[in-house]
C-alpha atoms as a PDB file:
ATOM      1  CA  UNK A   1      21.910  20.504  55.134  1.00  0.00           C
ATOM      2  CA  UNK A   2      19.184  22.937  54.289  1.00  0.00           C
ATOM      3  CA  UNK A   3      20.295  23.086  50.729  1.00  0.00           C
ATOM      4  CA  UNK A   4      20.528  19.267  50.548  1.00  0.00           C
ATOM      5  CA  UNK A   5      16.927  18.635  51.608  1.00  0.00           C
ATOM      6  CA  UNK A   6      15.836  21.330  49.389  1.00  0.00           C
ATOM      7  CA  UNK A   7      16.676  19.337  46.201  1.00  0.00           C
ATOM      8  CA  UNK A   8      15.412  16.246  47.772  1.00  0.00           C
ATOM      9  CA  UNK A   9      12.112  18.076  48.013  1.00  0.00           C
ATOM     10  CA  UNK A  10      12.265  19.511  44.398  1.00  0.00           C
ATOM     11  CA  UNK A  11      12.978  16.385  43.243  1.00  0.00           C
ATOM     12  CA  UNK A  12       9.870  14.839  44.657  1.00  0.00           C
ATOM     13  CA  UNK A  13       7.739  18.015  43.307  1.00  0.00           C
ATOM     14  CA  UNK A  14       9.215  17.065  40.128  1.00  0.00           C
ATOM     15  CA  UNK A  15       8.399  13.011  40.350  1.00  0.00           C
ATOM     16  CA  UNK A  16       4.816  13.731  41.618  1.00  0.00           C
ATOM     17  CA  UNK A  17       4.307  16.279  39.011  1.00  0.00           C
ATOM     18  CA  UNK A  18       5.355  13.612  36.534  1.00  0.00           C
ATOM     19  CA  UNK A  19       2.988  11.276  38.039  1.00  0.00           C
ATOM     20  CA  UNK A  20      -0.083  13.512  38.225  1.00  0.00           C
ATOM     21  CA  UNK A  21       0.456  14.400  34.547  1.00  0.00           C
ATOM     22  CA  UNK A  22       0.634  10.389  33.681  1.00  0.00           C
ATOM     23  CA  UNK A  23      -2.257  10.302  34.984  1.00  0.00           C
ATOM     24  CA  UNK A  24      -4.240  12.793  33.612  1.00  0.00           C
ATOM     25  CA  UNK A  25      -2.873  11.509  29.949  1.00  0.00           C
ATOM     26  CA  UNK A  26      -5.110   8.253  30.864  1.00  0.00           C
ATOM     27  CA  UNK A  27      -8.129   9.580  32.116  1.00  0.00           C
ATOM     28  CA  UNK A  28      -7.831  11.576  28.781  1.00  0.00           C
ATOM     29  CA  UNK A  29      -7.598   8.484  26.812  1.00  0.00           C
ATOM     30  CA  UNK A  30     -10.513   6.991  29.328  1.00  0.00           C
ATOM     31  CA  UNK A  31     -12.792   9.613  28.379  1.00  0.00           C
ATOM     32  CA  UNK A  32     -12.357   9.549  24.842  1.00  0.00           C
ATOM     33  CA  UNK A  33     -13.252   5.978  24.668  1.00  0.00           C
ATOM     34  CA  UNK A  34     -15.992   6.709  26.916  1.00  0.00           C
ATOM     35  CA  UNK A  35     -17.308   9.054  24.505  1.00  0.00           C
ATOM     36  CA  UNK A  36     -17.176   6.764  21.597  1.00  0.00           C
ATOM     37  CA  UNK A  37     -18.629   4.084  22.806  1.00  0.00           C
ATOM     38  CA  UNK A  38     -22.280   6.730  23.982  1.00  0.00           C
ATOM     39  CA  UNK A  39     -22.034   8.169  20.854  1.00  0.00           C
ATOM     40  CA  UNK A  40     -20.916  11.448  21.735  1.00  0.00           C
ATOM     41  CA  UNK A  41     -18.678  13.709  19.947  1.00  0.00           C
ATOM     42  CA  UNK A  42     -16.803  16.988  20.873  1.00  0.00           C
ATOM     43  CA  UNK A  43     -15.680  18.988  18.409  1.00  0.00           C
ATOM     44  CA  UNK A  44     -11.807  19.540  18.426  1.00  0.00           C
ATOM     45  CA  UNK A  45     -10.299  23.162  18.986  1.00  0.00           C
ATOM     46  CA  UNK A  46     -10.100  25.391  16.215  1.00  0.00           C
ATOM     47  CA  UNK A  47      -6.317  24.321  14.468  1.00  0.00           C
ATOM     48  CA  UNK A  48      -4.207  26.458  12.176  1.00  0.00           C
ATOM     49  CA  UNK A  49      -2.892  24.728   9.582  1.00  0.00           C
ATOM     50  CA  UNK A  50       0.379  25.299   8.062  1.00  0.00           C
ATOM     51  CA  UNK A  51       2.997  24.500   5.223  1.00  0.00           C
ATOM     52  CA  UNK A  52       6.111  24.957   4.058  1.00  0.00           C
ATOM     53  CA  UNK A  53       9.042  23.416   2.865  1.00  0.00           C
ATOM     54  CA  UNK A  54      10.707  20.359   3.973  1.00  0.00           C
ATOM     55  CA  UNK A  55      13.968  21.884   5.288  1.00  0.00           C
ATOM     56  CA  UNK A  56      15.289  21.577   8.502  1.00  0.00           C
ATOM     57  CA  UNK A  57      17.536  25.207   9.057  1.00  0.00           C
ATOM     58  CA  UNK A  58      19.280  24.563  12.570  1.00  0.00           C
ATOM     59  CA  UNK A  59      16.632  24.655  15.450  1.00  0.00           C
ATOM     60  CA  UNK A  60      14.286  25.770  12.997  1.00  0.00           C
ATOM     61  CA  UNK A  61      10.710  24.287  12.485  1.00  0.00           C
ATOM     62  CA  UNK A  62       9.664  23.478   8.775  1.00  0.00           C
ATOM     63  CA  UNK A  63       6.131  22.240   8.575  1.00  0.00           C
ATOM     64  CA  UNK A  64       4.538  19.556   6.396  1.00  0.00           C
ATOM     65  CA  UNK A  65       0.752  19.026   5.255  1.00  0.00           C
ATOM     66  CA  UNK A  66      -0.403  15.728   3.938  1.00  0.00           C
ATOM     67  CA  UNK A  67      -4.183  14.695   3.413  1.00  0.00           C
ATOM     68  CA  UNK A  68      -5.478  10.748   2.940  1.00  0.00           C
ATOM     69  CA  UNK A  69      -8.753  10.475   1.776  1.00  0.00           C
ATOM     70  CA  UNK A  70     -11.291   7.242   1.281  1.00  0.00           C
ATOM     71  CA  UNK A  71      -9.943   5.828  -2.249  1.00  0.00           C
ATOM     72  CA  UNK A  72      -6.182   6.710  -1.861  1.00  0.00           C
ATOM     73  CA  UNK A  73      -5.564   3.249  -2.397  1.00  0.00           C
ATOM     74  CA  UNK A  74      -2.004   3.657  -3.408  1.00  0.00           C
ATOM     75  CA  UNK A  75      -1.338   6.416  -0.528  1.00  0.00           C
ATOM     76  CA  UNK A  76       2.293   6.642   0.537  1.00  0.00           C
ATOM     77  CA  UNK A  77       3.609   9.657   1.105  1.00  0.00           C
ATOM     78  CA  UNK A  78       7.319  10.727   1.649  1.00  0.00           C
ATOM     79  CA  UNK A  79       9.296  14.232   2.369  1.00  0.00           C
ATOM     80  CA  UNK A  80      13.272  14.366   2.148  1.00  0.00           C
ATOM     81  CA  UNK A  81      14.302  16.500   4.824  1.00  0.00           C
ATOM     82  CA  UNK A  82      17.871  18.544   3.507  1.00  0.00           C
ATOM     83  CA  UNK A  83      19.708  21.335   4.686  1.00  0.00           C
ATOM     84  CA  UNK A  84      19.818  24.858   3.517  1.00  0.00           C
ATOM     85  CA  UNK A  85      23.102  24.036   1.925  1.00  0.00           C
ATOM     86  CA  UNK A  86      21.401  21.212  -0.157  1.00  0.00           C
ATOM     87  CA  UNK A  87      22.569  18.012   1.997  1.00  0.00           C
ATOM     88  CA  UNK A  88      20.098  15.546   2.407  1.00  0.00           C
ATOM     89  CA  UNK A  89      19.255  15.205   6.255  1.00  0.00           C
ATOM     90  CA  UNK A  90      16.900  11.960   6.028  1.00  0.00           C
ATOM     91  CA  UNK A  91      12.942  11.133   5.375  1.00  0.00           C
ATOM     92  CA  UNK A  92       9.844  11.460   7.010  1.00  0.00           C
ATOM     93  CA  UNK A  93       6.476  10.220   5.717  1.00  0.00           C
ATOM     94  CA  UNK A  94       2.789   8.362   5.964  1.00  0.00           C
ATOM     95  CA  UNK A  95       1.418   5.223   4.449  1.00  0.00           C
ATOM     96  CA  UNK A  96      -1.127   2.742   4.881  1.00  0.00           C
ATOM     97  CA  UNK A  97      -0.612   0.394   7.164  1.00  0.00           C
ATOM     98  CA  UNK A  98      -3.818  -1.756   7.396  1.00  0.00           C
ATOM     99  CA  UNK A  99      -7.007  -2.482   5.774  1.00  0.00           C
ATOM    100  CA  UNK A 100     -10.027  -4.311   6.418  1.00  0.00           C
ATOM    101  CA  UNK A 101     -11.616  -4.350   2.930  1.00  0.00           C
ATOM    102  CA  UNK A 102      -8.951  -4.674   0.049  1.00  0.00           C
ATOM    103  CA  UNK A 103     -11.816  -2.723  -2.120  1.00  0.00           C
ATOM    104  CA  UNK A 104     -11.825  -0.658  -4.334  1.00  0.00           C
ATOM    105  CA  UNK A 105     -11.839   1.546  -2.321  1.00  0.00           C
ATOM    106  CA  UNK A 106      -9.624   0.162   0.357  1.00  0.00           C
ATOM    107  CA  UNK A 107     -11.020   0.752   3.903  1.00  0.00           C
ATOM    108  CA  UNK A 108      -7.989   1.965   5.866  1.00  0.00           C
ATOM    109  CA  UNK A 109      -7.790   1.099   9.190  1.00  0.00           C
ATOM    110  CA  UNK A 110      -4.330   2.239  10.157  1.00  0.00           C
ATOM    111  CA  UNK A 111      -1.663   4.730   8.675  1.00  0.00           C
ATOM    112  CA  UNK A 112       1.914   4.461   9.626  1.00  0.00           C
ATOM    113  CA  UNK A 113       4.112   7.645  10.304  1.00  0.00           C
ATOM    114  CA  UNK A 114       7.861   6.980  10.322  1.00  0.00           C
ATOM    115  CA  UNK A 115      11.331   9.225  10.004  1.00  0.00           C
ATOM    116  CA  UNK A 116      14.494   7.700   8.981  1.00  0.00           C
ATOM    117  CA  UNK A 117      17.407  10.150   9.778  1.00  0.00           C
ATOM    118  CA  UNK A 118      20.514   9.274   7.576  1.00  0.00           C
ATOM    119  CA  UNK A 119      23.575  10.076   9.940  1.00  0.00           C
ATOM    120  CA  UNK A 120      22.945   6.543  12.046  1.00  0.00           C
ATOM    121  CA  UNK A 121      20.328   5.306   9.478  1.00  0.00           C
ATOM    122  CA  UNK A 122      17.688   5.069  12.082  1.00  0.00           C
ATOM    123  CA  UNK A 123      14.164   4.805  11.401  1.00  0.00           C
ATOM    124  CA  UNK A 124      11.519   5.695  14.017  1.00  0.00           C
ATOM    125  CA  UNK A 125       7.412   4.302  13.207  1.00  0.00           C
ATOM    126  CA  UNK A 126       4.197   4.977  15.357  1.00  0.00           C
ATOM    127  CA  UNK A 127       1.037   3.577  13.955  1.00  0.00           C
ATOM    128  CA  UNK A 128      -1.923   5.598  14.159  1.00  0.00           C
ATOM    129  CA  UNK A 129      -5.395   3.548  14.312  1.00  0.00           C
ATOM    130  CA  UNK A 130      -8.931   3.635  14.403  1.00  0.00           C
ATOM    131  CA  UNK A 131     -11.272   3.295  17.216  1.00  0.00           C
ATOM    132  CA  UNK A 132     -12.698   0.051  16.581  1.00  0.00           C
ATOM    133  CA  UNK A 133      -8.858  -1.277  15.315  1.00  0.00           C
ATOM    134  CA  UNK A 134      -7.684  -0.221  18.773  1.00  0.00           C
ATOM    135  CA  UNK A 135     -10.200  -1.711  20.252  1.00  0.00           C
ATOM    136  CA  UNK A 136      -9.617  -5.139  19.332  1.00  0.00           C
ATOM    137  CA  UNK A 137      -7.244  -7.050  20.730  1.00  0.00           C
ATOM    138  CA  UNK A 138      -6.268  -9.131  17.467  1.00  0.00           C
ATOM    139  CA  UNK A 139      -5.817  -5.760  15.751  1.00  0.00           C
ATOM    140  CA  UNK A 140      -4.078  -3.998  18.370  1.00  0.00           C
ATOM    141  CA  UNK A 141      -1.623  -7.322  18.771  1.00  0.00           C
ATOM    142  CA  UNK A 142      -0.879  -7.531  14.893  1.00  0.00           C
ATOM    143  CA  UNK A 143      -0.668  -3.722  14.534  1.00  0.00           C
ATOM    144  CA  UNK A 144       1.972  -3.423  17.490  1.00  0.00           C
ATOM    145  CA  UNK A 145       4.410  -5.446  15.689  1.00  0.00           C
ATOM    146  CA  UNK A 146       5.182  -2.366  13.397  1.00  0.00           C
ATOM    147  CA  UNK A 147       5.398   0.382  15.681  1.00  0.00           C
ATOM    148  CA  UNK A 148       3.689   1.725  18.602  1.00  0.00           C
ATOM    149  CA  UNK A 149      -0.190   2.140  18.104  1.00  0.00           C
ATOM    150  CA  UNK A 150      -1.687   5.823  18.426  1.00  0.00           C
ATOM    151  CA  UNK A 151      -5.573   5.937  18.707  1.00  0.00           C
ATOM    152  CA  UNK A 152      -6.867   8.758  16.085  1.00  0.00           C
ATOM    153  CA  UNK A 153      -8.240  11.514  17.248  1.00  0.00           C
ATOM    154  CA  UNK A 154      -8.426  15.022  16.479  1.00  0.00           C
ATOM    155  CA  UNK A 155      -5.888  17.169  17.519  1.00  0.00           C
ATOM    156  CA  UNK A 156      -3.928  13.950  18.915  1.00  0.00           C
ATOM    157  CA  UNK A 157       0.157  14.869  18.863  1.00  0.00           C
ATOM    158  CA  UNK A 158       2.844  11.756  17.619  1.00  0.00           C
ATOM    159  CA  UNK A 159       6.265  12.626  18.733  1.00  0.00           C
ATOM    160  CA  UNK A 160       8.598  10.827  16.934  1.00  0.00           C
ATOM    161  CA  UNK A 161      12.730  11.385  17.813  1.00  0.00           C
ATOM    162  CA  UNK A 162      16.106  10.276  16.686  1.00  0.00           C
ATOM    163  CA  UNK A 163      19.456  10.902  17.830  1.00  0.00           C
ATOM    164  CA  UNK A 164      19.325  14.366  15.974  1.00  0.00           C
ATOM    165  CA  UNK A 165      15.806  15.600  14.955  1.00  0.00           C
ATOM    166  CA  UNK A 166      11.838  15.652  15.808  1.00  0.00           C
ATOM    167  CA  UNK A 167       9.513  14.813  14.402  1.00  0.00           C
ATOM    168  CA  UNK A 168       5.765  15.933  15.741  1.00  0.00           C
ATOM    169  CA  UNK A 169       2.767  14.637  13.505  1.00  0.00           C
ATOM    170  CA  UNK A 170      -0.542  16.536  14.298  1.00  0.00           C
ATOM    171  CA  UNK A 171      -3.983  15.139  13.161  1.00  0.00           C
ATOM    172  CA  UNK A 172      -5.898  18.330  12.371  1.00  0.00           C
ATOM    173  CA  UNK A 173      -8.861  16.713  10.455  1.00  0.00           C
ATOM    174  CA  UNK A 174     -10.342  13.518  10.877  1.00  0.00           C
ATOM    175  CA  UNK A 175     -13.699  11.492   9.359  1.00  0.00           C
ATOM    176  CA  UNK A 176     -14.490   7.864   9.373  1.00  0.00           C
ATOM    177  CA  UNK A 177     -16.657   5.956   6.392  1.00  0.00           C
ATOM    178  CA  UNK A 178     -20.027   4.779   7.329  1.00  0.00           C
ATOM    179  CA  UNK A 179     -21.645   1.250   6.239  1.00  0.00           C
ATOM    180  CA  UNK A 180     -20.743  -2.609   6.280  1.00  0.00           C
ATOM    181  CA  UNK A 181     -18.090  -2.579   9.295  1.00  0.00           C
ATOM    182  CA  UNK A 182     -18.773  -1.166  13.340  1.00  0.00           C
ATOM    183  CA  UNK A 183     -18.595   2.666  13.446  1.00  0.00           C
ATOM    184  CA  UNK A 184     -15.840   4.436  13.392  1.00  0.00           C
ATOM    185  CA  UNK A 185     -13.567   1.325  11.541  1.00  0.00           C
ATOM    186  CA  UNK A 186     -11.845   3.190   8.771  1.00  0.00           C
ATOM    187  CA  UNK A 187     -11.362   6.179   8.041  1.00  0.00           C
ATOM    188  CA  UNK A 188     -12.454   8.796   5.132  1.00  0.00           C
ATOM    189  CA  UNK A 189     -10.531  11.588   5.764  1.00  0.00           C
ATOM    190  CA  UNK A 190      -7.076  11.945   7.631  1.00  0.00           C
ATOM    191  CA  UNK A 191      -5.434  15.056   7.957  1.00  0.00           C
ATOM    192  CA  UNK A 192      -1.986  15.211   9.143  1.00  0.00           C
ATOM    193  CA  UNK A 193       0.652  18.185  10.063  1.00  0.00           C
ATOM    194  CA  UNK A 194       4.144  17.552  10.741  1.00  0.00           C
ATOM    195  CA  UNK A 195       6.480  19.685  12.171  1.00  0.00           C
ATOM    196  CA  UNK A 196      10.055  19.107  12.151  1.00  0.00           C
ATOM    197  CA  UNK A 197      13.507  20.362  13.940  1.00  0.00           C
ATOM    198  CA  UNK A 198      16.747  19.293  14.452  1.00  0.00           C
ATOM    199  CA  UNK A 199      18.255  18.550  17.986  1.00  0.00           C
END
């Protein structure tokens, strides 16, 4: 009986636990927005960056650097993922998404991050978007039809997972252009790490 209301109680620990930490995700994202909208900035946590090769050993992490800056109009980025042995795995990449301004130079408003793993041909997408494109509801409605939306920000973590690998996309830098749209509406400069493993 003892042992029996033990779990029960560790169980609850565990529920509350996931509750508290729910919560503190939102305030998080509360805050942020907060900060945007009085102007006020704090500067993300010293990041090490890393790179490597796109190979994906078993249970091993291989890490991935990929920069988008204002005026990579064409920007679409893609990494095959094989095995030691040579066998192609599956994909993972970064693209636009969305623009406001068709340009030259195209003012990027949102950047999709996808992996397709080849042994059920799945693909998963998040969409990773500005401030002000998160914070309109047309934007945020059209966007969410390709994925769900991530608001940029730095040091911000995208998990993305298929039946047999991670991925986890890491925005280490991150700059928005300045002049004709509201602040913070597209961005300049979009650093991005991924780090992959298999399951």
């Amino acid at each position: 009986m003892q042992r029996y209301a033990a779990q029960h109680v560790a169980q609850g620990v565990e529920f509350k636990t996931e509750i508290i930490e729910n919560e503190i995700e939102e305030q998080e994202e509360v805050h942020y927005l907060y900060q945007l909208v009085n102007q006020q900035h704090t500067p993300p946590e010293p990041l090490t960056m890393f790179s490597g090769p796109g190979v994906i050993n078993d249970k091993v992490n291989a890490n991935l650097l990929t920069s988008y800056h204002l005026g990579d109009d064409g920007y679409d980025v893609s990494f095959s993922l094989d095995s030691p042995a040579g066998e192609f795995l599956g994909e993972c990449g970064v693209g636009i998404s969305e623009a406001i301004d068709s340009g030259p130079p195209k003012k990027v408003t949102a950047l999709e991050i996808w992996v397709f793993d080849k042994n059920n041909t799945q693909t998963a997408t998040k969409v990773i978007i500005s401030p002000a494109a998160y914070a309109d509801n047309e934007s945020r409605k059209r966007l969410a039809e390709k994925g769900e939306l991530v608001l940029a920000k730095p040091g911000r973590q995208i998990v993305l997972e298929t039946n047999t690998m991670q991925v986890v996309a890491r925005v280490i830098d991150l700059s928005f252009g300045n002049g004709g749209y509201p602040r913070e509406s597209y961005f300049k400069n979009l650093t991005i790490e991924f780090q992959f493993r298999s399951k």
